[in-house]
C-alpha atoms as a PDB file:
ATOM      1  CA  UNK A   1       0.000   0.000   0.000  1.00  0.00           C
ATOM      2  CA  UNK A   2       2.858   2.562   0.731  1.00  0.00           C
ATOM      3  CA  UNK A   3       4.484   1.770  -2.242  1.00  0.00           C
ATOM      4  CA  UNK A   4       1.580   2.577  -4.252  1.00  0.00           C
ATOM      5  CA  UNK A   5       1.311   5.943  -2.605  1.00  0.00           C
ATOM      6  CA  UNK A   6       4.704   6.770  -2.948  1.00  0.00           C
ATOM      7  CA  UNK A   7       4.060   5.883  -6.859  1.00  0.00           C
ATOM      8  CA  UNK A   8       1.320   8.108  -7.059  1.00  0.00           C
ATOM      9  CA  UNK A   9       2.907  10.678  -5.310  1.00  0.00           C
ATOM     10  CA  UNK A  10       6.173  10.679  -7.561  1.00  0.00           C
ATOM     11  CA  UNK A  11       3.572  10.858 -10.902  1.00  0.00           C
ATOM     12  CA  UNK A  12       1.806  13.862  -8.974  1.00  0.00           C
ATOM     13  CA  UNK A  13       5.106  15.681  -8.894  1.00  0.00           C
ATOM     14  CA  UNK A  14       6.472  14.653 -11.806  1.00  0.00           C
ATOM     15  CA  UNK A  15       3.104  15.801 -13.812  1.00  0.00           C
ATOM     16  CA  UNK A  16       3.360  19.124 -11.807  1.00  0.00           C
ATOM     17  CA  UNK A  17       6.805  19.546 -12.886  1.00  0.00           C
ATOM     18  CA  UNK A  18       6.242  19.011 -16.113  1.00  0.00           C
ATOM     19  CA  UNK A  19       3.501  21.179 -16.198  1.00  0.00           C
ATOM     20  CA  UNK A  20       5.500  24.206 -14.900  1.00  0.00           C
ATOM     21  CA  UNK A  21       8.153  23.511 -17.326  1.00  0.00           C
ATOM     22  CA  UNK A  22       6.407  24.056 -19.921  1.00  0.00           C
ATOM     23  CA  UNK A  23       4.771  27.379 -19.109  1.00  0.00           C
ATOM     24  CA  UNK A  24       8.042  28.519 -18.666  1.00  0.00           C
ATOM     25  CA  UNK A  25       9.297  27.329 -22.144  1.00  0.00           C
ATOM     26  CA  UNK A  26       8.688  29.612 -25.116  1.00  0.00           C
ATOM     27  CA  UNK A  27      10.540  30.725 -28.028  1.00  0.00           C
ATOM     28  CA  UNK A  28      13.421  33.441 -27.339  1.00  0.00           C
ATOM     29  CA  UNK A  29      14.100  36.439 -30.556  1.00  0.00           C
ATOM     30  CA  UNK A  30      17.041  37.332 -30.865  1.00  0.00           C
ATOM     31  CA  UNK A  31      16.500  40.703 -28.829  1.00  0.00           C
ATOM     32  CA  UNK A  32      15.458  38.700 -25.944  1.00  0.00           C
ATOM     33  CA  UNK A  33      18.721  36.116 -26.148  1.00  0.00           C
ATOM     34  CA  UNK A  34      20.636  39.676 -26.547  1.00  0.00           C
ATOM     35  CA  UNK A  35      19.491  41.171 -23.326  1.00  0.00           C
ATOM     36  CA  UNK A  36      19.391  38.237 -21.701  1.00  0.00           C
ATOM     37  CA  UNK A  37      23.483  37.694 -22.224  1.00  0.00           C
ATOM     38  CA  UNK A  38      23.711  41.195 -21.046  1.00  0.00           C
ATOM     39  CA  UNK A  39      21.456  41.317 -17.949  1.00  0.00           C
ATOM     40  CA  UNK A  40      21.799  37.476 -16.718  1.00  0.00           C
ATOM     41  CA  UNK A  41      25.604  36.360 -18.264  1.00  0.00           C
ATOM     42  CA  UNK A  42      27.213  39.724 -18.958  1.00  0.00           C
ATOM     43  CA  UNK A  43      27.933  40.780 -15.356  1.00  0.00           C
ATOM     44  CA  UNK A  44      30.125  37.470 -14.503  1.00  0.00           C
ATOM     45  CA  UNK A  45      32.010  37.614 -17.900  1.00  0.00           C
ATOM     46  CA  UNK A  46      34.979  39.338 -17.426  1.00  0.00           C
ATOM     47  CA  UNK A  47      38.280  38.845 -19.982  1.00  0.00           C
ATOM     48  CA  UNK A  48      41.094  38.173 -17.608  1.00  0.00           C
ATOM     49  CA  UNK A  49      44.244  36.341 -18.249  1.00  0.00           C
ATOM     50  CA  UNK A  50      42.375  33.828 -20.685  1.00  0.00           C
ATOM     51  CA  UNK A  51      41.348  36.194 -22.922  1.00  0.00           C
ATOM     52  CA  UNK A  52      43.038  36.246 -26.506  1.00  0.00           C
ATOM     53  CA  UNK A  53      43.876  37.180 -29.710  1.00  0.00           C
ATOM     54  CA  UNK A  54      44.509  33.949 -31.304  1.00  0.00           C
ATOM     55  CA  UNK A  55      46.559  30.572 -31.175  1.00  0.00           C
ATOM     56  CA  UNK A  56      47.608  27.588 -33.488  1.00  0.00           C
ATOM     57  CA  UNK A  57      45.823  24.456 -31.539  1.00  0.00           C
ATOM     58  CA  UNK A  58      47.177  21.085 -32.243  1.00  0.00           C
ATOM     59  CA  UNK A  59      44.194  18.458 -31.873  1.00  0.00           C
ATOM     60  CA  UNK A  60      45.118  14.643 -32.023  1.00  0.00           C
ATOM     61  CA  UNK A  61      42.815  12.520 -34.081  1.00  0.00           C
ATOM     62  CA  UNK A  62      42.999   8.762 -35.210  1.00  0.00           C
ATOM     63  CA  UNK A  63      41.718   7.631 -38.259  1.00  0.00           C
ATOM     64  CA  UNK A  64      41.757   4.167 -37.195  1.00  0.00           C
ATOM     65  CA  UNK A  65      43.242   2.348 -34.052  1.00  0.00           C
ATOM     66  CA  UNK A  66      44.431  -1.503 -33.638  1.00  0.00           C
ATOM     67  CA  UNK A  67      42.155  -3.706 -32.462  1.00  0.00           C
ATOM     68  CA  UNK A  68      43.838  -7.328 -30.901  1.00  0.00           C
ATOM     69  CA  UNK A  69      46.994  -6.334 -32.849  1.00  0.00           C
ATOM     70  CA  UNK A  70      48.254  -4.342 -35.044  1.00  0.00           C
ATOM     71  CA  UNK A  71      47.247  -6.380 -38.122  1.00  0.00           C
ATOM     72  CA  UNK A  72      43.519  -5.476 -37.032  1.00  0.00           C
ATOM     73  CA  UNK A  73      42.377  -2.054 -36.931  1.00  0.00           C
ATOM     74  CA  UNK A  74      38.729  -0.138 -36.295  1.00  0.00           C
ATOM     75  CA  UNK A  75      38.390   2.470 -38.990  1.00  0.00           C
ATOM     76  CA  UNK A  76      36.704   5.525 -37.258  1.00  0.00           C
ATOM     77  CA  UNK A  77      35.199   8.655 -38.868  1.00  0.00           C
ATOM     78  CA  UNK A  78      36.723  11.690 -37.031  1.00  0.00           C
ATOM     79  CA  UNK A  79      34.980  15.135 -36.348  1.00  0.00           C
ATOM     80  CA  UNK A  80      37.024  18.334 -35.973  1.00  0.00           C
ATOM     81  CA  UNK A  81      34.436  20.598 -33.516  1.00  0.00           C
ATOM     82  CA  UNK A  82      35.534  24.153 -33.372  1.00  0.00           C
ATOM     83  CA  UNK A  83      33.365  26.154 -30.942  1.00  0.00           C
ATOM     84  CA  UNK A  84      33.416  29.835 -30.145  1.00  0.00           C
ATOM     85  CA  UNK A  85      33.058  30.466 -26.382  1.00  0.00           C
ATOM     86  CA  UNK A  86      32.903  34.243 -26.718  1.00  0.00           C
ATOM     87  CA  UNK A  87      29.333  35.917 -26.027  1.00  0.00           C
ATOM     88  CA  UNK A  88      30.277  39.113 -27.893  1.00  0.00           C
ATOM     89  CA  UNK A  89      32.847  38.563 -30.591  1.00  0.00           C
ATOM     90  CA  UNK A  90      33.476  36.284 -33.869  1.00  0.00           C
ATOM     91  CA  UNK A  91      36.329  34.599 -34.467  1.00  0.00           C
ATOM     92  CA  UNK A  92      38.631  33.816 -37.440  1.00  0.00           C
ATOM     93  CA  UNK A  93      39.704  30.315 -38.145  1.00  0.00           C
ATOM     94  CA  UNK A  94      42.615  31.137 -40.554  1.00  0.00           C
ATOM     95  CA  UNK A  95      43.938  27.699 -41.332  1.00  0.00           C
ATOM     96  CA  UNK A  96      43.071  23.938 -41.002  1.00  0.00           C
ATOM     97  CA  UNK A  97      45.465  21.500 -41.457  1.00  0.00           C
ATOM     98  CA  UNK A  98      45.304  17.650 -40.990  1.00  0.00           C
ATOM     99  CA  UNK A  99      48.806  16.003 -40.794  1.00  0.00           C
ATOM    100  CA  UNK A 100      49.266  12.263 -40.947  1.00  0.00           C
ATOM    101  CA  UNK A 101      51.156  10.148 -37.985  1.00  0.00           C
ATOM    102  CA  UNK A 102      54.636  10.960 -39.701  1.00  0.00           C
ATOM    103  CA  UNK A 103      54.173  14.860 -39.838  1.00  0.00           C
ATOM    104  CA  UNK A 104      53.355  14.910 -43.418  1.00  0.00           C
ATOM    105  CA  UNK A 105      50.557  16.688 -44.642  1.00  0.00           C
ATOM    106  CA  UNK A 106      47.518  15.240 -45.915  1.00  0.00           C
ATOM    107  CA  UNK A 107      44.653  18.081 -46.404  1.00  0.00           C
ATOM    108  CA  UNK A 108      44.300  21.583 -46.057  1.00  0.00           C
ATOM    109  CA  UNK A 109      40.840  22.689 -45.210  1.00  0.00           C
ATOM    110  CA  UNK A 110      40.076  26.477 -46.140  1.00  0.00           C
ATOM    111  CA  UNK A 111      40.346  27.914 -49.275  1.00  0.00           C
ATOM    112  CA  UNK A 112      39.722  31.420 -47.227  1.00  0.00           C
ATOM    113  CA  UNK A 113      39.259  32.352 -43.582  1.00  0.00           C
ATOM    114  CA  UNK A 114      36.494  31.227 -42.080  1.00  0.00           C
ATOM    115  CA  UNK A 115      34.022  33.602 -39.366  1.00  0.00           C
ATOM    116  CA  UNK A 116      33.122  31.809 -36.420  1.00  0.00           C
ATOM    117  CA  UNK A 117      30.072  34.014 -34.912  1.00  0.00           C
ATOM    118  CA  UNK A 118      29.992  34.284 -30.993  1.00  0.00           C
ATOM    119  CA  UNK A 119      28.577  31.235 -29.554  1.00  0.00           C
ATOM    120  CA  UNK A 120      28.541  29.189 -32.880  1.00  0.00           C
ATOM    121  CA  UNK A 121      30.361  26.727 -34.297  1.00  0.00           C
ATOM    122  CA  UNK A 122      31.947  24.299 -37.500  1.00  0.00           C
ATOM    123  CA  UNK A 123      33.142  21.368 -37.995  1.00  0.00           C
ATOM    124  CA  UNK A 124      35.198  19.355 -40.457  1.00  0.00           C
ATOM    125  CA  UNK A 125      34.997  15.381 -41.128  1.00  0.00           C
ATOM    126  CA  UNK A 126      37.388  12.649 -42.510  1.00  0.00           C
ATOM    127  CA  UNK A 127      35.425   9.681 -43.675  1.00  0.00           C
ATOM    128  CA  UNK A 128      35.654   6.462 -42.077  1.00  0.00           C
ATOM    129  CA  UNK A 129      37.235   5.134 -45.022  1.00  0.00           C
ATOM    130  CA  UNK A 130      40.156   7.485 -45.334  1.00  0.00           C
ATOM    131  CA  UNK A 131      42.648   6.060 -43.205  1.00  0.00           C
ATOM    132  CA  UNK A 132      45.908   8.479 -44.684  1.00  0.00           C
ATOM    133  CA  UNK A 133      46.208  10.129 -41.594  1.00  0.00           C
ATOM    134  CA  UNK A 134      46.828   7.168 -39.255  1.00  0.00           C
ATOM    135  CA  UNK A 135      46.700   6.207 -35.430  1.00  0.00           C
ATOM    136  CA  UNK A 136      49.104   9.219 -34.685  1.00  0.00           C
ATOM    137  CA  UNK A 137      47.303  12.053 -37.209  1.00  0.00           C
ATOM    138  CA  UNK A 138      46.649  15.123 -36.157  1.00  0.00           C
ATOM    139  CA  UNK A 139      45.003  18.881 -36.587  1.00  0.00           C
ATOM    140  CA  UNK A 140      46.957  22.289 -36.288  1.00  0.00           C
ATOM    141  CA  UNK A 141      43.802  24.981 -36.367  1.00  0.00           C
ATOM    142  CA  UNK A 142      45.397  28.621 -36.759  1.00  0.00           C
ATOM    143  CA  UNK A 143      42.796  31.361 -35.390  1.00  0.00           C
ATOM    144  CA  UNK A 144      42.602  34.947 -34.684  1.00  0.00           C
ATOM    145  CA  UNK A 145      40.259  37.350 -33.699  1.00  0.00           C
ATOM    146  CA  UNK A 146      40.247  41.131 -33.930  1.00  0.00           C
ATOM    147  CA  UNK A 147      39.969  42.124 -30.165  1.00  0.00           C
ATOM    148  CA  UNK A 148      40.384  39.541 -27.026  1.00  0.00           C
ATOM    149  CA  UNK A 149      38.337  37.034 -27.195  1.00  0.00           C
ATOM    150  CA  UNK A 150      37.263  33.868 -24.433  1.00  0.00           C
ATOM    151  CA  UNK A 151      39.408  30.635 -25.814  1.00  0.00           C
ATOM    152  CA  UNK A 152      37.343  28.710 -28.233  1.00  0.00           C
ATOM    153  CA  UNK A 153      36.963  24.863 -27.632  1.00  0.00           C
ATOM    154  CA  UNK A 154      38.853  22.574 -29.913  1.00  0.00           C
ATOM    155  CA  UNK A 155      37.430  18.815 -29.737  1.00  0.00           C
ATOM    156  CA  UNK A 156      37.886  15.869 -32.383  1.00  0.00           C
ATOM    157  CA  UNK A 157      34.811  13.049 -32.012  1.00  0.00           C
ATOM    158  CA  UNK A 158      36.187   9.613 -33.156  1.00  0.00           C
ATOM    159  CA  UNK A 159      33.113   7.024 -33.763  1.00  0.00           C
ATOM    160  CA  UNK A 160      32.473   4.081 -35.698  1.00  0.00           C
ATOM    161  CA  UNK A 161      29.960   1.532 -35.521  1.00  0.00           C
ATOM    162  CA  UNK A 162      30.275  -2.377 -37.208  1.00  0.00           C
ATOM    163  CA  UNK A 163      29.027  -5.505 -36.653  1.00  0.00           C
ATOM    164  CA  UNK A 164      27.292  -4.979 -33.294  1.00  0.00           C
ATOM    165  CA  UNK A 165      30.459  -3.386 -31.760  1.00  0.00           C
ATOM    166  CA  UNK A 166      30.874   0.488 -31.489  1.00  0.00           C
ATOM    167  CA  UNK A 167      33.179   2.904 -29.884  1.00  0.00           C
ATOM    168  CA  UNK A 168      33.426   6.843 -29.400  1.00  0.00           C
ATOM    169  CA  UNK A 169      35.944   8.863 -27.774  1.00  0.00           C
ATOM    170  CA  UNK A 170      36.613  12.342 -27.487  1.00  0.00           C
ATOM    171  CA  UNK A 171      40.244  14.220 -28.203  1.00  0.00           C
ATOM    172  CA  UNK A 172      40.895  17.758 -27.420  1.00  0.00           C
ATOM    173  CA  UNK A 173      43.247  20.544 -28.036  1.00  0.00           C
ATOM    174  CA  UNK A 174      46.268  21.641 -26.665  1.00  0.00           C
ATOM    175  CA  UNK A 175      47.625  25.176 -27.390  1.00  0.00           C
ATOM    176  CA  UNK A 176      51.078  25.359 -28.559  1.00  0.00           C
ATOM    177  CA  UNK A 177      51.416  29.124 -29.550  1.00  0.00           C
ATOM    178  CA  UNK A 178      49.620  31.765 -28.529  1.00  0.00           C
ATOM    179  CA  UNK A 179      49.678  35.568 -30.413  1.00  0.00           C
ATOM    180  CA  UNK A 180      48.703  37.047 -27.453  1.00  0.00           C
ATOM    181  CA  UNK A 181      47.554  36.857 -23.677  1.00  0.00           C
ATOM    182  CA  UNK A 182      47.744  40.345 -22.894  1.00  0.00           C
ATOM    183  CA  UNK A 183      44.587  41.973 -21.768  1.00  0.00           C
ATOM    184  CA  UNK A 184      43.371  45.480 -23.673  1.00  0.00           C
END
């Protein structure tokens, strides 16, 4: 008997809950989503030491990796995610490179700079059947940005799925030169 009440009790507040929830949800314009960054976010965002004006980002990826040995490998398509943290300004993602696991390089991405727009992102893919870069391949991502700017987020998505097995990981970034950490 308890348990039943405690049953009906939980759907009670989960049905109120739900209820609230959605007269709370609606659709924000733009000029809402603007002045809320500005009222709610805008007063805990400050540009400290973090802040900059651009940095090449090495990201390691693997286009496959062994599996039992290393006759065997799991081919894996691989996602370059390039996400710009900053609430206020774009960025500029100058150069994409993807390098192979002996240094050499296999594909430039970018036939022009490319605008990140604050709080969006991109993304670039090698196919699960391209396997030039290797178990040791990488990406070097130049960027810039015209004033300081919160660090974007640089993360590669590995995944493949065959023959009820699957596996996903996650890589990211590592800065290895910075243009500039000073604060304006």
């Amino acid at each position: 008997m308890m348990t039943k009440i405690k049953c009906i009790l939980l759907f009670s507040l989960a049905a109120i809950l739900l209820t609230c929830g959605k007269a709370d949800q609606q659709d924000i314009s733009t000029t809402d989503a603007d002045s809320f960054v500005s009222d709610s976010l805008q007063k805990f965002i400050s540009y400290s030491s973090n802040a900059v004006l651009g940095e090449t980002v090495y990201v390691p990826v693997y286009s496959h990796i062994y599996q039992q040995n290393r006759s065997r490998t799991f081919n894996l398509t691989t996602t370059l995610s390039i996400r710009n943290t900053d609430l206020n300004a774009p960025i500029i993602i100058k150069k994409v490179y993807y390098y192979d696991s002996d240094g050499n390089l296999v594909h430039r991405y970018l036939d022009e700079p490319q605008t990140i727009d604050p709080l969006s992102s991109t993304s670039f893919v090698i196919e699960e059947e391209d396997l030039r870069g290797g178990v040791g391949a990488n990406y070097l991502v130049l960027w810039e940005a015209e004033h300081n700017v919160n660090q974007p987020i640089f993360e590669a998505v590995m995944i493949s799925t065959a023959q009820n097995q699957g596996i996903s990981f996650v890589s990211v970034g590592r800065i290895i030169d910075a243009l500039s950490r000073t604060s304006e």
